[in-house]
N, C-alpha and C. Protein backbone atom coordinates (compact mmCIF):
# COMPACT_ATOMS: atom_id res chain seq x y z
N UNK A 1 22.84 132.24 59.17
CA UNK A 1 21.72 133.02 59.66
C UNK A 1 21.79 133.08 61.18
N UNK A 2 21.73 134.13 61.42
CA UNK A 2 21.96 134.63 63.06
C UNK A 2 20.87 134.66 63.76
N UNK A 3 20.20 133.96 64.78
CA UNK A 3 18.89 134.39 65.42
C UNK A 3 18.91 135.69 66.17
N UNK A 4 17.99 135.99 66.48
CA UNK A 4 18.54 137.39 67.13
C UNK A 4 18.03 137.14 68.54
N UNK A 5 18.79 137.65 69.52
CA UNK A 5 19.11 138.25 70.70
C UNK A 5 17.53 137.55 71.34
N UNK A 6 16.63 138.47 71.31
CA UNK A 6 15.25 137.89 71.86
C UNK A 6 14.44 136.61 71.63
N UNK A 7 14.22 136.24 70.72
CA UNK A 7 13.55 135.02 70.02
C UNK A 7 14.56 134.42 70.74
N UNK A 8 16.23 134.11 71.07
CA UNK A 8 16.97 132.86 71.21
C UNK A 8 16.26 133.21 73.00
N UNK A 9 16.09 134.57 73.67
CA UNK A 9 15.93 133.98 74.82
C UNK A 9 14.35 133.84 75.28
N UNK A 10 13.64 133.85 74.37
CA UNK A 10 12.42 133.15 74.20
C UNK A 10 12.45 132.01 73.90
N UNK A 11 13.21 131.18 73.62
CA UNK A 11 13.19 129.45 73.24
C UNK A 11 14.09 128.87 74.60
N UNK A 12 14.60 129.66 75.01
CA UNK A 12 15.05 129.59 76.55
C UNK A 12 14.39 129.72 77.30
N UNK A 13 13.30 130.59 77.31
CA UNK A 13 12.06 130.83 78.59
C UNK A 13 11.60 129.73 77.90
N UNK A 14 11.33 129.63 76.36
CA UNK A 14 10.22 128.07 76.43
C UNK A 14 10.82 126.67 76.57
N UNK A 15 11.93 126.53 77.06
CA UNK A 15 12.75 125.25 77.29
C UNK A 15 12.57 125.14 79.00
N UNK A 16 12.53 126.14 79.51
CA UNK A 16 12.32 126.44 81.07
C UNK A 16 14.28 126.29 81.75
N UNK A 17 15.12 127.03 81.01
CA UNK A 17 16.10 127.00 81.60
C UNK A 17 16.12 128.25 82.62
N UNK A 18 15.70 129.24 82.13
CA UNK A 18 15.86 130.20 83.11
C UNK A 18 15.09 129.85 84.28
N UNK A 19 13.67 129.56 84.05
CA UNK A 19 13.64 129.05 85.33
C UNK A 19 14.50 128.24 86.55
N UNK A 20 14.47 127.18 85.60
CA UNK A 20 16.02 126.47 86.62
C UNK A 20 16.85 127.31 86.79
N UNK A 21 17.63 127.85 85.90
CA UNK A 21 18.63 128.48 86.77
C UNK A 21 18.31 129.48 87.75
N UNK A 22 17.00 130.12 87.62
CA UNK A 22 16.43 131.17 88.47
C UNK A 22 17.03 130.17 90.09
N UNK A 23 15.93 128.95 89.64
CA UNK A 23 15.42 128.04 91.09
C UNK A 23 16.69 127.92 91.69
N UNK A 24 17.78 127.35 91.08
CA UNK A 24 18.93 126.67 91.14
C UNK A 24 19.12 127.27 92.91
N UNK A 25 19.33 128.63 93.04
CA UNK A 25 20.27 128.91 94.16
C UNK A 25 19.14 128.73 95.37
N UNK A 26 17.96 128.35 94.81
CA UNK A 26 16.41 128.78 95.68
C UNK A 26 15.96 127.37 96.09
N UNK A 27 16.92 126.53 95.22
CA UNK A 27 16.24 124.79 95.95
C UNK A 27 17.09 124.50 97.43
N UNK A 28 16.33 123.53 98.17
CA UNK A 28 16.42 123.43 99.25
C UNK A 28 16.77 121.58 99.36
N UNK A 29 17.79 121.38 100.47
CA UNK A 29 18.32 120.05 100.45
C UNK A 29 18.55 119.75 102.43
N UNK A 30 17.16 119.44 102.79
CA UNK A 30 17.06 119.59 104.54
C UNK A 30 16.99 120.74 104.51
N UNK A 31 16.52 121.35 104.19
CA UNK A 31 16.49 123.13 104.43
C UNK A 31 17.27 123.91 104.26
N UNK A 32 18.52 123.21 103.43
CA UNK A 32 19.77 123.98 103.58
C UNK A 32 19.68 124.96 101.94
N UNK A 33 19.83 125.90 101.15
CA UNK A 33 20.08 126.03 99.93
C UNK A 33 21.25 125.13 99.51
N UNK A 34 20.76 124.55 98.23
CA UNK A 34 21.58 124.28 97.13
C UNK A 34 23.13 124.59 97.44
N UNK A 35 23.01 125.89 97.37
CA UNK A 35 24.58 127.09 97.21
C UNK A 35 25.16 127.02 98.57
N UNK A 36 24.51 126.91 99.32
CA UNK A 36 25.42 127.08 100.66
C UNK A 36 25.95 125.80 100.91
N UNK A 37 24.97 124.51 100.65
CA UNK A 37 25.52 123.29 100.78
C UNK A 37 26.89 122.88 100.16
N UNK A 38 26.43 123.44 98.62
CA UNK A 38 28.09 122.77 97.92
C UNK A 38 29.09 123.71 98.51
N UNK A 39 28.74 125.07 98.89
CA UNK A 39 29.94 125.69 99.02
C UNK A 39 30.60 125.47 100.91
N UNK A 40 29.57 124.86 101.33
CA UNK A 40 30.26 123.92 102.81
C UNK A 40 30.67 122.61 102.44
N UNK A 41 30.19 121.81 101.47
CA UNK A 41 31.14 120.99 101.24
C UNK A 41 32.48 120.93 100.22
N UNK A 42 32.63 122.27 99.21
CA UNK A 42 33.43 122.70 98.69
C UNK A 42 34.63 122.92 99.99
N UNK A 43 34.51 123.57 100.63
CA UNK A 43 35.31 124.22 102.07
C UNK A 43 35.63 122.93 102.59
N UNK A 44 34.66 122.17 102.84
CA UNK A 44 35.30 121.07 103.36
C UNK A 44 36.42 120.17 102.67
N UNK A 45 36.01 119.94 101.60
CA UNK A 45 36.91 119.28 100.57
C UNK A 45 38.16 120.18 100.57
N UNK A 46 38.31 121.22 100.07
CA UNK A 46 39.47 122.54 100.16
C UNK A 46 40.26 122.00 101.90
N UNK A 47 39.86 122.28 102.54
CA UNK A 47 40.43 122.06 103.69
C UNK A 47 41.50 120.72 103.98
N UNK A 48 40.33 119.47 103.86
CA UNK A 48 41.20 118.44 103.77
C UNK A 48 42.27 118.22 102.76
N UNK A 49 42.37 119.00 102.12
CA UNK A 49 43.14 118.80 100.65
C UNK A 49 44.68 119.57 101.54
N UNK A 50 44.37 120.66 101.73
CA UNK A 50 45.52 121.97 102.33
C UNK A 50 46.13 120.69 103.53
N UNK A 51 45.27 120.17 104.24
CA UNK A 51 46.17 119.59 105.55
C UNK A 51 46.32 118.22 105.19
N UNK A 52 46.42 117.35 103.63
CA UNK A 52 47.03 117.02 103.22
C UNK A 52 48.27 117.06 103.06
N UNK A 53 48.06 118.41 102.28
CA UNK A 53 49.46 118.47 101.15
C UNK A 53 50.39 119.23 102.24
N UNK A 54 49.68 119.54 103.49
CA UNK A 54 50.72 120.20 104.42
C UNK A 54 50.85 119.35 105.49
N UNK A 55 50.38 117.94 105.63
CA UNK A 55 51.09 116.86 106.55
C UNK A 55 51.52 115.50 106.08
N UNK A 56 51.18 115.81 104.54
CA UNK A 56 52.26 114.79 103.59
C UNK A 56 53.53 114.25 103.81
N UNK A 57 54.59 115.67 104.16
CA UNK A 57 56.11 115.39 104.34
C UNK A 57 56.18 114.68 105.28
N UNK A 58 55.49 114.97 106.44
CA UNK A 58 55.61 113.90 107.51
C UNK A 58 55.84 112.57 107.55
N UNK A 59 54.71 111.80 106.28
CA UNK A 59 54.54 110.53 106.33
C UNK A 59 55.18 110.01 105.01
N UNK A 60 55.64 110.85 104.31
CA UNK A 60 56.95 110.12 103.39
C UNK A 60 58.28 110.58 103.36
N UNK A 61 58.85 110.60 104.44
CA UNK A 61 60.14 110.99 104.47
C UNK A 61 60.52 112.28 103.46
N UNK A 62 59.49 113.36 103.94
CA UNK A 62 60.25 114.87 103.37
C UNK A 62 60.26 114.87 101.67
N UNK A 63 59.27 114.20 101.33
CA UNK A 63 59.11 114.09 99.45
C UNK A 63 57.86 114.98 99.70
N UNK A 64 58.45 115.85 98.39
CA UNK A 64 57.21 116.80 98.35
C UNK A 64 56.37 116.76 96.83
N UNK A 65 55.21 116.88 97.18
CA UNK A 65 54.11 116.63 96.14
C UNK A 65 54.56 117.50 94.50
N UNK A 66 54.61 119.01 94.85
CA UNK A 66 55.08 119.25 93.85
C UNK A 66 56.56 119.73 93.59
N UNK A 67 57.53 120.41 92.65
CA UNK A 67 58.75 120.62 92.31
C UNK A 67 59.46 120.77 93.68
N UNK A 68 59.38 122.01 94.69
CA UNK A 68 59.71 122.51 95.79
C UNK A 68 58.79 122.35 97.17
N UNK A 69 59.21 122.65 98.24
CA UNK A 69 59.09 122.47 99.64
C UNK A 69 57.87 124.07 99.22
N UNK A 70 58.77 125.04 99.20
CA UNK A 70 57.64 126.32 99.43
C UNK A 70 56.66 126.17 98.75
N UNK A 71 56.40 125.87 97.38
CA UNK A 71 55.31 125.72 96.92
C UNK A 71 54.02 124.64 97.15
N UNK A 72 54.64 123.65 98.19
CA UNK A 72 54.20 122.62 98.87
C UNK A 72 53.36 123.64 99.84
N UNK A 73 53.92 124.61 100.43
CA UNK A 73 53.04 125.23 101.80
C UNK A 73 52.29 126.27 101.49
N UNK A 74 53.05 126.94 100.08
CA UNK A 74 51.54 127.75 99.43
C UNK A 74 50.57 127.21 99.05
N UNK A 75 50.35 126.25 98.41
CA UNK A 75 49.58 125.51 97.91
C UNK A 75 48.33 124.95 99.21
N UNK A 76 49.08 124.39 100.10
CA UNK A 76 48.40 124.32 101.53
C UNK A 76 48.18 125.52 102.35
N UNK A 77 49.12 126.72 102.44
CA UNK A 77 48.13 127.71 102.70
C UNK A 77 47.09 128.00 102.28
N UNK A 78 47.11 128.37 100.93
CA UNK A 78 45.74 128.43 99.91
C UNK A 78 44.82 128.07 99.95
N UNK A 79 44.88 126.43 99.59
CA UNK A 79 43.83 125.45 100.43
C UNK A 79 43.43 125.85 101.52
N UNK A 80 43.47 126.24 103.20
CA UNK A 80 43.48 125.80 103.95
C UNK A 80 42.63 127.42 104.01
N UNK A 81 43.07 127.93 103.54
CA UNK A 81 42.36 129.66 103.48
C UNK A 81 40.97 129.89 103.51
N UNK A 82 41.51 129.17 101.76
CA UNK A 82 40.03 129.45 101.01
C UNK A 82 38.88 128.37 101.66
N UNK A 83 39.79 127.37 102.11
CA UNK A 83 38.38 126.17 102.62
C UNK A 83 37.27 127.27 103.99
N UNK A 84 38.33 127.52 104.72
CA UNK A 84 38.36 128.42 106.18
C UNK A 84 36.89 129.41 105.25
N UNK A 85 37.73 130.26 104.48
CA UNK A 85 36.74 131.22 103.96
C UNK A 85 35.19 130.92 103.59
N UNK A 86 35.40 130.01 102.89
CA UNK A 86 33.67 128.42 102.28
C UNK A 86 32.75 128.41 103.61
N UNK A 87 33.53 127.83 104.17
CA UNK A 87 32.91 126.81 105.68
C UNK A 87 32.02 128.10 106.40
N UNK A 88 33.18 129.27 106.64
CA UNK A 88 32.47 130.29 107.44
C UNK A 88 31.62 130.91 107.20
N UNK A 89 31.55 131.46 105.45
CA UNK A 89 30.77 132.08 105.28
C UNK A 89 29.12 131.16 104.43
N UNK A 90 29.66 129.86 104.16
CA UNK A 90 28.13 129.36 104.34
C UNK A 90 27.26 129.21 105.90
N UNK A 91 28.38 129.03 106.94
CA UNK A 91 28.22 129.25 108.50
C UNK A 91 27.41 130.33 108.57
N UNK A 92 27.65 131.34 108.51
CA UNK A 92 27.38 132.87 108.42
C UNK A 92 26.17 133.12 108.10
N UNK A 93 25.98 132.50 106.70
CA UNK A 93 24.70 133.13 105.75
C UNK A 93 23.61 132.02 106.15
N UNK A 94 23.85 130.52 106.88
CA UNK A 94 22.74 130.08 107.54
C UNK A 94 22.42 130.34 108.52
N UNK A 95 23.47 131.51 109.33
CA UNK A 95 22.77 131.59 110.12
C UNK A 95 23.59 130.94 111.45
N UNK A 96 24.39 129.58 111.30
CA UNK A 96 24.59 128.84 111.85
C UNK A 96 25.65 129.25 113.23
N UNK A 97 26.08 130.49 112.95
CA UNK A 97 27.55 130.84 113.88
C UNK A 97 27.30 132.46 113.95
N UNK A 98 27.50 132.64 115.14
CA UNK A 98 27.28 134.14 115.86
C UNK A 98 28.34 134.68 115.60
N UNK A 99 28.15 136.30 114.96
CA UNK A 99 29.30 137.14 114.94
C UNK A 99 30.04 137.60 116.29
């Protein structure tokens, strides 16, 4: 037996998930949103990870994390991108950094 479509998201409005998830991006942690926080500390984490895996070789004699050397520096480009991308644009949307 299949519930249908409405009634299931009526036991959802009466569980109060939508609310939460409404709130979710709308709660505040020091004033900061929820969303901008994890996604500046997402960036942050991303970042340190990229200048890891891209100053690794240094400190073990040229052994690289995964199969090859290039895929060692894509992997840390990537990282190092997408962290760049996180950081700025939670920067951005608080407000925190002038265009």
């Amino acid at each position: 037996m299949q519930i249908p479509r409405y009634a299931r998201d009526d036991k959802l409005a009466t569980l109060g998930a939508d609310k939460w998830l409404r709130s979710l991006g709308q709660a505040t942690i020091l004033g900061v949103s929820t969303g901008l926080l994890i996604r500046f500390v997402l960036g942050v984490i991303l970042c340190a990870l990229g200048l890891f895996i891209a100053l690794r070789p240094l400190f073990t004699h040229n052994a690289v994390l995964t199969s090859a050397r290039w895929l060692d520096v894509a992997f840390a480009f990537v990282f190092l991108v997408r962290g760049v991308m996180n950081i700025k644009s939670a920067l951005n949307r608080r407000g925190g950094m002038n265009r």
